[in-house]
C-alpha atoms as a PDB file:
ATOM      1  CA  UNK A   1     -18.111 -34.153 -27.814  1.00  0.00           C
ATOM      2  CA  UNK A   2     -14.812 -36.368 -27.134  1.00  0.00           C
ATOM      3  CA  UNK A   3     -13.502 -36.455 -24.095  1.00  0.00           C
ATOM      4  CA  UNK A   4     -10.534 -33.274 -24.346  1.00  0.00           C
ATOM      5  CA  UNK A   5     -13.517 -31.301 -24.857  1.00  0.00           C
ATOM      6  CA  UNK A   6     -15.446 -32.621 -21.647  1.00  0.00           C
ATOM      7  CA  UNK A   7     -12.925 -32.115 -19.680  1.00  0.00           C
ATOM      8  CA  UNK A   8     -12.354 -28.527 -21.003  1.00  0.00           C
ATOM      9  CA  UNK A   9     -16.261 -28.070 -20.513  1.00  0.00           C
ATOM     10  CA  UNK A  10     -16.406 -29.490 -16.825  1.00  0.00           C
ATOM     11  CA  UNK A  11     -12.932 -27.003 -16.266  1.00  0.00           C
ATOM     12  CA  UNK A  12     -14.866 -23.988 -17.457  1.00  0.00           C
ATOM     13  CA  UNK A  13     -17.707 -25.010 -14.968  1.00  0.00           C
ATOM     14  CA  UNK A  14     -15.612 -24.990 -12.365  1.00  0.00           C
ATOM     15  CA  UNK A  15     -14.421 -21.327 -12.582  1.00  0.00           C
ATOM     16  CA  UNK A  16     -17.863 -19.868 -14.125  1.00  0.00           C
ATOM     17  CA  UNK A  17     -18.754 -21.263 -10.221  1.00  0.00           C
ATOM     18  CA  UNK A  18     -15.291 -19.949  -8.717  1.00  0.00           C
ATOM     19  CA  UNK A  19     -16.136 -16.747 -10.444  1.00  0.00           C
ATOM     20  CA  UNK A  20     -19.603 -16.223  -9.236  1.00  0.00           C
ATOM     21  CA  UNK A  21     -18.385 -16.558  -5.993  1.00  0.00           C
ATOM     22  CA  UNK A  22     -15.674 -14.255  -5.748  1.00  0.00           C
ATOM     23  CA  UNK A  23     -18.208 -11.887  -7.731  1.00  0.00           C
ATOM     24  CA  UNK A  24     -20.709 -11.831  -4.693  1.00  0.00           C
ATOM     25  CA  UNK A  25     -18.611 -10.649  -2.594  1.00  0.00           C
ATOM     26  CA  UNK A  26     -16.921  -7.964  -4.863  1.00  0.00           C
ATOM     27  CA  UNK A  27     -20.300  -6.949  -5.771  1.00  0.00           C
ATOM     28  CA  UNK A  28     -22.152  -6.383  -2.468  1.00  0.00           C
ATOM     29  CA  UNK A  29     -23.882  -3.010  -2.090  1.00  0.00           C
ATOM     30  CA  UNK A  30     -22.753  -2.139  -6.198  1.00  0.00           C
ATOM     31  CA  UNK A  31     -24.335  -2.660  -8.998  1.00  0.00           C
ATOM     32  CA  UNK A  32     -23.604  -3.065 -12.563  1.00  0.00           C
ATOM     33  CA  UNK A  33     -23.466  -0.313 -15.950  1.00  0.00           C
ATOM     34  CA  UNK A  34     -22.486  -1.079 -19.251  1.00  0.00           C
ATOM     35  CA  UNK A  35     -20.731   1.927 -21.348  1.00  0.00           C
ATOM     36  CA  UNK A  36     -19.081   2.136 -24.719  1.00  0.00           C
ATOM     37  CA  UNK A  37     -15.316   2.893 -25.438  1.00  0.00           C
ATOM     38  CA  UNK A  38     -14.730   4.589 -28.468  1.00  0.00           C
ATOM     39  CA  UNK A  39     -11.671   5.646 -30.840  1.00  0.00           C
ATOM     40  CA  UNK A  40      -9.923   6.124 -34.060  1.00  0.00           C
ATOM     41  CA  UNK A  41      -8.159   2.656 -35.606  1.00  0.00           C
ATOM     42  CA  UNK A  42      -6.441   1.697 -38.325  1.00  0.00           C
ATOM     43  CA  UNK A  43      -7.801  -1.636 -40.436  1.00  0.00           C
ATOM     44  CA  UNK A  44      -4.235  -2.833 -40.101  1.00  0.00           C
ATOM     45  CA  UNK A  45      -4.845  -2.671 -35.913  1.00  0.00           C
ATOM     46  CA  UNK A  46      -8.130  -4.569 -36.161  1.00  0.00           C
ATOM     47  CA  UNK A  47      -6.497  -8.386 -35.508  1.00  0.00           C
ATOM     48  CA  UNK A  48      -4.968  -6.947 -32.305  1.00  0.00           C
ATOM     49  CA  UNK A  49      -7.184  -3.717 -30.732  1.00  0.00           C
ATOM     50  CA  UNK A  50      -6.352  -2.177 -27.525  1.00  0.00           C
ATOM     51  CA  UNK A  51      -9.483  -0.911 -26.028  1.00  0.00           C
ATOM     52  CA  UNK A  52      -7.383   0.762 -23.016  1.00  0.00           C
ATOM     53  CA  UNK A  53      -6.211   3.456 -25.745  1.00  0.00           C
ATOM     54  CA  UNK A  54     -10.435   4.284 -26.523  1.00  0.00           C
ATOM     55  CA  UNK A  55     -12.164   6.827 -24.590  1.00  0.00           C
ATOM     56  CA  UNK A  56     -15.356   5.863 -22.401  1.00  0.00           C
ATOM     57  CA  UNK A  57     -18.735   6.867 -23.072  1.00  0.00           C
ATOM     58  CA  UNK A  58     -20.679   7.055 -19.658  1.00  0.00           C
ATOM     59  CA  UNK A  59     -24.811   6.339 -20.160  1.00  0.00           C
ATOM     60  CA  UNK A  60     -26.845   8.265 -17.082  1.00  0.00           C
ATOM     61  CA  UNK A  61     -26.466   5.940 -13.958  1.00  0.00           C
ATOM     62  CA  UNK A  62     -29.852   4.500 -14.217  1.00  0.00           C
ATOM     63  CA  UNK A  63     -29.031   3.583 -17.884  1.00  0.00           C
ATOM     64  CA  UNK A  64     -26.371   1.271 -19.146  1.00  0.00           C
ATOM     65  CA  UNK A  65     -25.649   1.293 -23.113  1.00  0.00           C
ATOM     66  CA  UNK A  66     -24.038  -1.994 -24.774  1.00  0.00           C
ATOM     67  CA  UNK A  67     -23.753  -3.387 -27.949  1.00  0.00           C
ATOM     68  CA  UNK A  68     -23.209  -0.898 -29.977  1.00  0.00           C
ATOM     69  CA  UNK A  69     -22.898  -0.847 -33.967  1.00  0.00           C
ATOM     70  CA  UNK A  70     -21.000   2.377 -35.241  1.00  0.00           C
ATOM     71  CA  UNK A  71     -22.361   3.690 -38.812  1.00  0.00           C
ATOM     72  CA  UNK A  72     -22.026   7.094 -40.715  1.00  0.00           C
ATOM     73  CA  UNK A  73     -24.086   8.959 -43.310  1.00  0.00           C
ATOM     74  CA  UNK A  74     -22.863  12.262 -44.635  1.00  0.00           C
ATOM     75  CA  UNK A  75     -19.459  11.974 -42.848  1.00  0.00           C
ATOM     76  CA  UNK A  76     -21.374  12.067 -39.592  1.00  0.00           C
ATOM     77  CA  UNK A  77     -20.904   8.903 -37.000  1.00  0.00           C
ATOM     78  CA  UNK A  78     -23.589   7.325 -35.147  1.00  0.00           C
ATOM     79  CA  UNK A  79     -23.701   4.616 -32.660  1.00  0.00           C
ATOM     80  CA  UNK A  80     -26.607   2.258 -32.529  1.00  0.00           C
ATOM     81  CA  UNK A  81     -26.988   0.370 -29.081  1.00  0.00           C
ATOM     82  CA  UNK A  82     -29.025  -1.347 -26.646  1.00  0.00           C
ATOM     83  CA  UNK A  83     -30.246   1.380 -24.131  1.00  0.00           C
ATOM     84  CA  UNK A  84     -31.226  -0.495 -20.971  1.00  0.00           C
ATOM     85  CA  UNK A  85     -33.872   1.323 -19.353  1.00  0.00           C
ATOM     86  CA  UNK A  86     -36.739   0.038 -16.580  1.00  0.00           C
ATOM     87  CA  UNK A  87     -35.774  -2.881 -17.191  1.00  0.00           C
ATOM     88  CA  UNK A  88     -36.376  -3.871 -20.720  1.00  0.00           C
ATOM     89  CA  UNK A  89     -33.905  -3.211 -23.914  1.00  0.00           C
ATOM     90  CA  UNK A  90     -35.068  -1.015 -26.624  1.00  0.00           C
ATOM     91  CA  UNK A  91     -32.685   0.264 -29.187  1.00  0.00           C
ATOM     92  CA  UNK A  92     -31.190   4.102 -29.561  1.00  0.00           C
ATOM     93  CA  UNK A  93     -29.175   5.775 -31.554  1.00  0.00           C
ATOM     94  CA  UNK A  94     -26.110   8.408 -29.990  1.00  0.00           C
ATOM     95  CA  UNK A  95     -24.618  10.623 -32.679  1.00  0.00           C
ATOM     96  CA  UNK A  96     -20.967  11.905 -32.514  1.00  0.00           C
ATOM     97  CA  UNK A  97     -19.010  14.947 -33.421  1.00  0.00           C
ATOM     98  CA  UNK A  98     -15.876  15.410 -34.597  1.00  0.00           C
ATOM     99  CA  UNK A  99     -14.158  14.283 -31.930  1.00  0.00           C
ATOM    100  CA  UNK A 100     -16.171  11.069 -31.677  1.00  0.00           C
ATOM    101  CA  UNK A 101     -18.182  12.339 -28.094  1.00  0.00           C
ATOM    102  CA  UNK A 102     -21.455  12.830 -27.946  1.00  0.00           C
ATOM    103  CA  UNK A 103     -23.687  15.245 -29.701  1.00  0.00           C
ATOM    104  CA  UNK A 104     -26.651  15.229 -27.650  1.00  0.00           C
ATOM    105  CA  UNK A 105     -28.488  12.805 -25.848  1.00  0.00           C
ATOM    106  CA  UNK A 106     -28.894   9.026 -26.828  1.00  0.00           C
ATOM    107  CA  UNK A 107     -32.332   8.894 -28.689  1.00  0.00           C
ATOM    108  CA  UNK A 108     -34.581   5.441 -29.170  1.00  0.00           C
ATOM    109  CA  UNK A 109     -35.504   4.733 -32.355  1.00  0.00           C
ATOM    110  CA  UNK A 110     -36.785   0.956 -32.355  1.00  0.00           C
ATOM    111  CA  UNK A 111     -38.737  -0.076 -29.282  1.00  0.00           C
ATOM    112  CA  UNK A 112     -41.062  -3.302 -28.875  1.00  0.00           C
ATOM    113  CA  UNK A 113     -43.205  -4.975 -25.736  1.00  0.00           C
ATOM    114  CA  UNK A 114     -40.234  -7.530 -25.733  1.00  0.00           C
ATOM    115  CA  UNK A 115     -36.225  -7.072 -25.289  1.00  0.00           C
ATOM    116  CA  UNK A 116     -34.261  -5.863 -27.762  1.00  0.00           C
ATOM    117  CA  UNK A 117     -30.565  -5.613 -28.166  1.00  0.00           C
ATOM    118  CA  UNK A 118     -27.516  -5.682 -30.741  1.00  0.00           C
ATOM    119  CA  UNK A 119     -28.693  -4.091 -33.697  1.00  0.00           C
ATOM    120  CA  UNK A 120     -26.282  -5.722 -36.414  1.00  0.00           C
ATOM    121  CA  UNK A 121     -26.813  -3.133 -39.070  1.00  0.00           C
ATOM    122  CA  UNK A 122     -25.623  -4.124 -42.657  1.00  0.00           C
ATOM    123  CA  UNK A 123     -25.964  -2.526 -45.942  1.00  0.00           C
ATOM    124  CA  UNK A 124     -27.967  -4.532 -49.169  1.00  0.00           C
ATOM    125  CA  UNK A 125     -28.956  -3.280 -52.753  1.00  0.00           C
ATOM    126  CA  UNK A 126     -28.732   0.463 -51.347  1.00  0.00           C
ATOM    127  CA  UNK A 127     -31.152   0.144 -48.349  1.00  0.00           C
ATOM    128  CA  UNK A 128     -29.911  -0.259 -44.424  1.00  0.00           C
ATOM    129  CA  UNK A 129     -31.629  -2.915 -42.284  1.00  0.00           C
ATOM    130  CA  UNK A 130     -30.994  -3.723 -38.674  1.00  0.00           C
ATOM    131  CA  UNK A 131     -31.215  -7.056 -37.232  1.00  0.00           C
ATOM    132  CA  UNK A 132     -31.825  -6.906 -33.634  1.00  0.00           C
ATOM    133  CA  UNK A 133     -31.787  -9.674 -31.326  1.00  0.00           C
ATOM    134  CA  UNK A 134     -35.241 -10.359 -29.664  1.00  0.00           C
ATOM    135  CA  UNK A 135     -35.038 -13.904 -28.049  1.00  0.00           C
ATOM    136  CA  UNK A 136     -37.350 -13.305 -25.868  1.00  0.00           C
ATOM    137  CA  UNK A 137     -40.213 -13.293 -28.816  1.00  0.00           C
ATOM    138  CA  UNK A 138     -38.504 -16.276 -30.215  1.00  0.00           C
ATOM    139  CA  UNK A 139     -37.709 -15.200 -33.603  1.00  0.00           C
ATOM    140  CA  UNK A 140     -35.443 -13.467 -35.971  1.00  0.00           C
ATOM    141  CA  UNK A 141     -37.087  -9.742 -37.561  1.00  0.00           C
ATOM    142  CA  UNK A 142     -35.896  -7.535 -40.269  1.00  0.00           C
ATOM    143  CA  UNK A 143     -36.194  -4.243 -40.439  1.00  0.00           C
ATOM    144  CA  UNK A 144     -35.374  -1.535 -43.025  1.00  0.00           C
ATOM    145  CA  UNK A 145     -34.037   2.289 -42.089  1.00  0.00           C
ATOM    146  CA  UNK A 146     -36.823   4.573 -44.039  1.00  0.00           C
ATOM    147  CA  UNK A 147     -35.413   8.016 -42.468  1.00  0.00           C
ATOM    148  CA  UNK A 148     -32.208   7.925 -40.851  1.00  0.00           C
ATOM    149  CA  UNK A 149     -31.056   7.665 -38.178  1.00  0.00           C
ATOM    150  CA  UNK A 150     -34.193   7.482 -36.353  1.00  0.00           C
ATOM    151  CA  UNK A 151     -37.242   6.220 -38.164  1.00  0.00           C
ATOM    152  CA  UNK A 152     -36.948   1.905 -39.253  1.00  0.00           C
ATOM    153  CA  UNK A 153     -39.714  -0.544 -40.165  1.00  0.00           C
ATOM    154  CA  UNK A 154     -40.395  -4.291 -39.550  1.00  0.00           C
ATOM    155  CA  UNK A 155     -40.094  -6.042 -43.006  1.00  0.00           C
ATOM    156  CA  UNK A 156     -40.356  -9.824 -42.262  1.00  0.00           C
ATOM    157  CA  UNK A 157     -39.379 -12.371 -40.511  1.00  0.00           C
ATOM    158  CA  UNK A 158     -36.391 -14.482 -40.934  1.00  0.00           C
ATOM    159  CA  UNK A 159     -36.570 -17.301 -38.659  1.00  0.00           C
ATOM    160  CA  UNK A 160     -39.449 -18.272 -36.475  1.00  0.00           C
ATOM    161  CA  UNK A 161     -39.496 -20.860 -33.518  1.00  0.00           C
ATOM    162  CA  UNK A 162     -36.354 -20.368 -31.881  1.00  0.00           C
ATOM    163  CA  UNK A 163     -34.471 -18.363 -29.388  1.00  0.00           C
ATOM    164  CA  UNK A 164     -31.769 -16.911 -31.362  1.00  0.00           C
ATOM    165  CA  UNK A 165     -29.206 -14.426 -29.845  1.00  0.00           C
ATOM    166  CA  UNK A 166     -26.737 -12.169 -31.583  1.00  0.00           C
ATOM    167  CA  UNK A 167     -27.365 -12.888 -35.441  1.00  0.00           C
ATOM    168  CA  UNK A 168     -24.461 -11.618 -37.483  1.00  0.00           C
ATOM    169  CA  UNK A 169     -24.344 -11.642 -40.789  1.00  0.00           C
ATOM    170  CA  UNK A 170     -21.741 -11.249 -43.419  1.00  0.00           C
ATOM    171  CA  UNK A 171     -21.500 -12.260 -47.024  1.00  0.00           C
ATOM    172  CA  UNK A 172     -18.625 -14.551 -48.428  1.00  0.00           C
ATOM    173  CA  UNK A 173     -18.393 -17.815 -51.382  1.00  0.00           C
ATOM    174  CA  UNK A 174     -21.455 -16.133 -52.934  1.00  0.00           C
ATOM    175  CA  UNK A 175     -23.843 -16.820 -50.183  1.00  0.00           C
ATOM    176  CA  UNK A 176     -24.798 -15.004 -46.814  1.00  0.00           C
ATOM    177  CA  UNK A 177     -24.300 -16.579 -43.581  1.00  0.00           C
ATOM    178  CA  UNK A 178     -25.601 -15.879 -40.316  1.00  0.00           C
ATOM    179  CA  UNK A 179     -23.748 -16.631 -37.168  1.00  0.00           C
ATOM    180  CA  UNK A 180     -25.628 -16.787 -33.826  1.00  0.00           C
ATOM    181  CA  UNK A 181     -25.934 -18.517 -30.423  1.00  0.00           C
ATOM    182  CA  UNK A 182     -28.693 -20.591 -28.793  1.00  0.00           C
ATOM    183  CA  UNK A 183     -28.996 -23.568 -27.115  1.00  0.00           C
ATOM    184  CA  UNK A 184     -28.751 -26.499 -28.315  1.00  0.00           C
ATOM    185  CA  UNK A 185     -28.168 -30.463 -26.999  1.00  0.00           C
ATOM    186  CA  UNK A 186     -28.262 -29.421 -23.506  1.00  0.00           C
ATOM    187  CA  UNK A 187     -25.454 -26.947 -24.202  1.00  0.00           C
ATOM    188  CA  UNK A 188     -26.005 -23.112 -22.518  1.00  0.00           C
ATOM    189  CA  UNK A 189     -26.329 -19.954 -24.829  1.00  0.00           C
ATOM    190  CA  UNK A 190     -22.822 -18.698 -24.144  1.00  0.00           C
ATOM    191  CA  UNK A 191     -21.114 -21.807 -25.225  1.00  0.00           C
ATOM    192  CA  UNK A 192     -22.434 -22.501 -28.768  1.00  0.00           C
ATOM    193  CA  UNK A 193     -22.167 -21.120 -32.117  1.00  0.00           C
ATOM    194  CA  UNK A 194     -24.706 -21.682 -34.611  1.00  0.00           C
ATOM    195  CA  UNK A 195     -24.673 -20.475 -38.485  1.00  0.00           C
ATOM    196  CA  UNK A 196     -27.312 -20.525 -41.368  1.00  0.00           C
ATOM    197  CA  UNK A 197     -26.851 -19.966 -45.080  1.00  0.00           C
ATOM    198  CA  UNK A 198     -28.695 -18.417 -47.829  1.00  0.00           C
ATOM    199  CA  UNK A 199     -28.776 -16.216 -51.444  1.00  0.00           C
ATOM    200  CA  UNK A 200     -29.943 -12.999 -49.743  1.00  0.00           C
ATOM    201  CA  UNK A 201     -30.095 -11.414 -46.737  1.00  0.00           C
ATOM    202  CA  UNK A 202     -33.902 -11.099 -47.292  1.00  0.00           C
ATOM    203  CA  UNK A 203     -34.289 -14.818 -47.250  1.00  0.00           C
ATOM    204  CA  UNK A 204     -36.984 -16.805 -45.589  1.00  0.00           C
ATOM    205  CA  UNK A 205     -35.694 -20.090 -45.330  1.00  0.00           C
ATOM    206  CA  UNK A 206     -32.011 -20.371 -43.771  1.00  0.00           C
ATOM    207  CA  UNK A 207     -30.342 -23.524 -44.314  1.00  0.00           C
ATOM    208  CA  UNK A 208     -28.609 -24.843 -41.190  1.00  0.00           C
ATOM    209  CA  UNK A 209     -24.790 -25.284 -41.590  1.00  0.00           C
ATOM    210  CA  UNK A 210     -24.341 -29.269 -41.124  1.00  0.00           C
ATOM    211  CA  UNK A 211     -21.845 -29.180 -38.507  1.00  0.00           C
ATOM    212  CA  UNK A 212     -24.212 -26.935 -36.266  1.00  0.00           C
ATOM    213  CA  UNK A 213     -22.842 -26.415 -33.382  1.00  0.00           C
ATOM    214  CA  UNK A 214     -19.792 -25.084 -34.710  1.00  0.00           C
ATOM    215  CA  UNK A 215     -18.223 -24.104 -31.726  1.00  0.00           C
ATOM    216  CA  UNK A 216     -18.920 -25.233 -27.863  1.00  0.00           C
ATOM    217  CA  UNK A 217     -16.962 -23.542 -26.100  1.00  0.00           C
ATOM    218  CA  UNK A 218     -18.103 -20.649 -23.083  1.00  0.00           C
ATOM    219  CA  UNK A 219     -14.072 -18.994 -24.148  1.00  0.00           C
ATOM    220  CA  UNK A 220     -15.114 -18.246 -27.960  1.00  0.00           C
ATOM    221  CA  UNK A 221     -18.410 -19.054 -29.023  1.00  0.00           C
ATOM    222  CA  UNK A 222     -21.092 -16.250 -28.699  1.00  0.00           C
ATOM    223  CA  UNK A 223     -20.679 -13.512 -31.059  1.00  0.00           C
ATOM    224  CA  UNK A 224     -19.502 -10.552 -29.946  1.00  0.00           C
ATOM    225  CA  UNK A 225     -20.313  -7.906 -33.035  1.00  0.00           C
ATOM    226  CA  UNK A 226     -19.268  -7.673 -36.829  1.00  0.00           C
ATOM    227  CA  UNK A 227     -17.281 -10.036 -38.503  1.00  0.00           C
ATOM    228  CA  UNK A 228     -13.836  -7.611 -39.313  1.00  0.00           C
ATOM    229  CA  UNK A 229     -11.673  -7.939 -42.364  1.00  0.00           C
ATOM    230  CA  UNK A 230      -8.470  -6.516 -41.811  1.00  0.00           C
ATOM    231  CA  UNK A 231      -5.691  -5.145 -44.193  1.00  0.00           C
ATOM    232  CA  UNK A 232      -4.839  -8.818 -44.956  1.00  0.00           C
ATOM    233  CA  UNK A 233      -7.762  -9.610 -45.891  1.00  0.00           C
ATOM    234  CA  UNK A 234      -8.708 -12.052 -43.183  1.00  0.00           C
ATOM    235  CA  UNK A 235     -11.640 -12.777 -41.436  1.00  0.00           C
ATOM    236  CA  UNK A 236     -12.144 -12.198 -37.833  1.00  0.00           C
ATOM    237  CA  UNK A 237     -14.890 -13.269 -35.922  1.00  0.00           C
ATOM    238  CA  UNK A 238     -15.590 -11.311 -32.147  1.00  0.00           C
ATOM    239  CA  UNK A 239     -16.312 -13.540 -29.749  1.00  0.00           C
ATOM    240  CA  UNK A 240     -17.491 -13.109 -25.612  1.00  0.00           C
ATOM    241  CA  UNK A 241     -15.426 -15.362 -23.189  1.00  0.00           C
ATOM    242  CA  UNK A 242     -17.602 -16.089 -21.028  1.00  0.00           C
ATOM    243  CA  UNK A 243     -15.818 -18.989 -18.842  1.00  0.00           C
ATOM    244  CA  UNK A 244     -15.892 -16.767 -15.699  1.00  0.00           C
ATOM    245  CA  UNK A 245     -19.047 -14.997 -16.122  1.00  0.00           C
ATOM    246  CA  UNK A 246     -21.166 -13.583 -19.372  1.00  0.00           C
ATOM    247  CA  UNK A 247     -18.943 -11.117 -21.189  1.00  0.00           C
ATOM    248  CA  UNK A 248     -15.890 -11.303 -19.004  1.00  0.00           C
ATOM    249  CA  UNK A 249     -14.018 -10.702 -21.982  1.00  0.00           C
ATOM    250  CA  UNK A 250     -13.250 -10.650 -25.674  1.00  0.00           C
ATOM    251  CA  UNK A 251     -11.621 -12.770 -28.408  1.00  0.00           C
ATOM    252  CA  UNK A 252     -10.762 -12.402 -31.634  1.00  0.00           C
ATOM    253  CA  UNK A 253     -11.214 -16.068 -34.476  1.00  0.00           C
ATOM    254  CA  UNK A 254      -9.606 -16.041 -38.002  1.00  0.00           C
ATOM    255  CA  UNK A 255     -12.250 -17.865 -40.285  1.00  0.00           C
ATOM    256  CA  UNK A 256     -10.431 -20.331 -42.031  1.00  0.00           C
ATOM    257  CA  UNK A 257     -12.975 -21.844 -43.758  1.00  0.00           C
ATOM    258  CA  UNK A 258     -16.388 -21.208 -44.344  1.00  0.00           C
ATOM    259  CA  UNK A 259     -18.587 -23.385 -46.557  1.00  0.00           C
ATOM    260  CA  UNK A 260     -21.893 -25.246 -46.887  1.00  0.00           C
ATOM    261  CA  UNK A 261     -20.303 -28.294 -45.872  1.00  0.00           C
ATOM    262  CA  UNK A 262     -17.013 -27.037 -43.664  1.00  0.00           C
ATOM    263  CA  UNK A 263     -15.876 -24.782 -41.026  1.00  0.00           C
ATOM    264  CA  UNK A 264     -12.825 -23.758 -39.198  1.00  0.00           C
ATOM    265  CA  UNK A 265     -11.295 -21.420 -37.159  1.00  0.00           C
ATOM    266  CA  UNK A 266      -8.236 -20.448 -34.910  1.00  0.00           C
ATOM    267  CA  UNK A 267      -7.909 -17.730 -31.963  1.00  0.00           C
ATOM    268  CA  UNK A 268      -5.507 -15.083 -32.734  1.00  0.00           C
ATOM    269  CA  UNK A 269      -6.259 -12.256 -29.617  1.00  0.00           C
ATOM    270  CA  UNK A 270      -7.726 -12.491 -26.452  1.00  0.00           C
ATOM    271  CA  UNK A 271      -8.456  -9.820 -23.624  1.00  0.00           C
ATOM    272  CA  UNK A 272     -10.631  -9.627 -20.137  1.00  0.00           C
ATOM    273  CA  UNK A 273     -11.997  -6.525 -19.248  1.00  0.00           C
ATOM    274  CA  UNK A 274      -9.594  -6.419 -16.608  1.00  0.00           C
ATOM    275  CA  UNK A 275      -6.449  -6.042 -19.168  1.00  0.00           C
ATOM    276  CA  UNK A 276      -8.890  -3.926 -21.311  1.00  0.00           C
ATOM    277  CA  UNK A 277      -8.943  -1.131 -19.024  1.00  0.00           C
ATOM    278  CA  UNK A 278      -9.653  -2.322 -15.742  1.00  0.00           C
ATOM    279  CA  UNK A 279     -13.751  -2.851 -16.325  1.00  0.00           C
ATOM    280  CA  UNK A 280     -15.261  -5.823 -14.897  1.00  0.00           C
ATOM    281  CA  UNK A 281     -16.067  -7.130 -18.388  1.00  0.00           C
ATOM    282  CA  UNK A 282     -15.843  -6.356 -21.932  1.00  0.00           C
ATOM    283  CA  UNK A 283     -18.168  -8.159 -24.439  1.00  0.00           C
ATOM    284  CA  UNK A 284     -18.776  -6.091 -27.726  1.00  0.00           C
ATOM    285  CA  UNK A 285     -16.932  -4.756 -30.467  1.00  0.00           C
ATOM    286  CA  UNK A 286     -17.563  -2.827 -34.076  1.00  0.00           C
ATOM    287  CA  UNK A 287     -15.558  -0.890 -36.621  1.00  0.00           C
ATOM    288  CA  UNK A 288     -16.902   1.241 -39.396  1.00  0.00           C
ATOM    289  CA  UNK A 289     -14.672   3.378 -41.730  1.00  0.00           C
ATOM    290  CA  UNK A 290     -11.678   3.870 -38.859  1.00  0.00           C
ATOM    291  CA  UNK A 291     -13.723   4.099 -35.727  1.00  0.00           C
ATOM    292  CA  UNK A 292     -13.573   1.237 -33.408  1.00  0.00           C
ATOM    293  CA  UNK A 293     -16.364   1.154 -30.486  1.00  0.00           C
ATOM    294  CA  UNK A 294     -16.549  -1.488 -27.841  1.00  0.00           C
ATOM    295  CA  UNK A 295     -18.417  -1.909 -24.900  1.00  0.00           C
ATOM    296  CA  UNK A 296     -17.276  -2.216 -21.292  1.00  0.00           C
ATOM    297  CA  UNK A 297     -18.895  -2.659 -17.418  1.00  0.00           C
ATOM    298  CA  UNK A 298     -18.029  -1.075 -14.305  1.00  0.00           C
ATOM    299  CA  UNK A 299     -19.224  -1.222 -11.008  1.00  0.00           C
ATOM    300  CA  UNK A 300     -21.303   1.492  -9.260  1.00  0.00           C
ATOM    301  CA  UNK A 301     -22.259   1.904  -6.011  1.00  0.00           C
ATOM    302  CA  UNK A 302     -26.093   1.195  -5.264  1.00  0.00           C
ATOM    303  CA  UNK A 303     -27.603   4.383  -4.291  1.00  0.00           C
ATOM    304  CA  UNK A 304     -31.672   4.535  -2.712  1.00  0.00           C
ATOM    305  CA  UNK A 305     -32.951   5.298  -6.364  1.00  0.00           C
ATOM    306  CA  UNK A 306     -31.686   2.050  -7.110  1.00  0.00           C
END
């Protein structure tokens, strides 16, 4: 790390601090919800979304739902998220009508005796899997959708031994990659990107990219949901900025390159939750065949239940 990128480090300290203090007070006698936004957009709108046009999604008050993964089957949307309940994470499933509300209540579907959230799903040789984080355990699982929406199996692991948050994968150069945070070299979880390469999603052994970590940086380098490809073709990797506090906001990267032995990128949008909508943060975002669903926090006031 030269020194511009010290000094940018030690700078982004300073007002992750600055922010947890002006938090405290903001935040006495409240506490904190996640909830999705949801909406209709356009592939040509992805490099530059507006998540004050989406409608909100309110959990129960003792529940907070967050990143979600939007998916259909049969022209009928669903939203996979983490459904934070007593808490530990499990993963549920909310399905949609017509005009993208609700259709009933949100419904788990994957639940384990350790945290789970964002359930990347992706599609491979006809079958859906999920890929759900579960740091705490200290791996990387699989698992396959054998009745949908609702019924999935463990199929393997991918990678054992480490604390891996928010693997996203996407396929490009004839080889899949998976992009994901952790620590590494002293570096926190919300300022490093990770990614791993292989033949097949269903791979055992991922081969680290060389120039691991490809990002330090708490403004852009935990994923934040799919990799989009817009109308142009590009690629556009979500990522938290988390310089104030964890998912104070979102950004969007053009990949510029993306190869076993290079990797580049540029910033081409940026919003807080604050200019999203006026939500204390903003962290998550998906699109799947025109419907763009994000996830945003508000602040609640902390009743005697709580």
């Amino acid at each position: 790390m030269g020194p511009r990128s010290l000094l940018r480090r030690w700078a982004q300290l300073r007002a992750r601090r600055a922010g947890r203090r002006a938090d405290a007070v903001a935040e006495h006698g409240m506490c904190r919800q996640w909830l999705l936004l949801i909406g209709c957009c356009d592939r040509s709108a992805l490099a530059a979304p507006r998540p004050a046009a989406l409608s909100p999604l309110y959990p129960p008050e003792d529940v907070f739902w967050a990143d979600p993964f939007v998916w259909s089957r049969d022209e009928r949307f669903f939203v996979f998220e983490l459904s934070y309940v007593g808490g530990r994470g499990r993963i549920s499933v909310l399905e949609l009508d017509t005009q993208l509300r609700p259709a009933g209540p949100a419904l788990p579907v994957l639940q384990e005796p350790h945290h789970l959230s964002y359930p990347f799903l992706f599609e491979h040789a006809g079958e859906l899997y999920m890929l759900p984080e579960m740091q705490q355990a200290g791996r990387v699982d699989l698992y396959r959708c054998i009745e949908f929406p609702g019924r999935w199996e463990r199929v393997k692991t991918l990678i054992d031994g480490q604390r891996i948050a928010d693997a996203t994968l996407i396929e490009h150069g004839g080889r899949w990659w998976m992009f994901c945070a952790a620590k590494r070299r002293g570096r926190r979880i919300n300022e490093t990107l990770l990614a791993f390469h292989a033949p097949s999603p269903l791979s055992e052994r991922w081969t680290p990219h060389p120039g691991n970590p490809l990002v330090e940086d708490f403004s852009r380098a935990r994923p934040a949901g799919r990799i989009l490809v817009d109308d142009a073709g590009r690629l556009l990797r979500p990522a938290q900025d988390c310089v104030r506090r964890y998912g104070h906001g979102l950004c969007l990267n053009e990949i510029l390159t993306l190869s076993p032995d290079g990797y580049a990128e540029r910033p081409v949008w940026r919003m807080s939750g604050e200019e999203g909508g006026g939500w204390r943060a903003m962290h998550h975002i998906d699109w799947h065949r025109g419907v763009l669903v994000m996830d945003a926090q508000r602040l609640l006031p902390r009743g005697p239940s709580r």
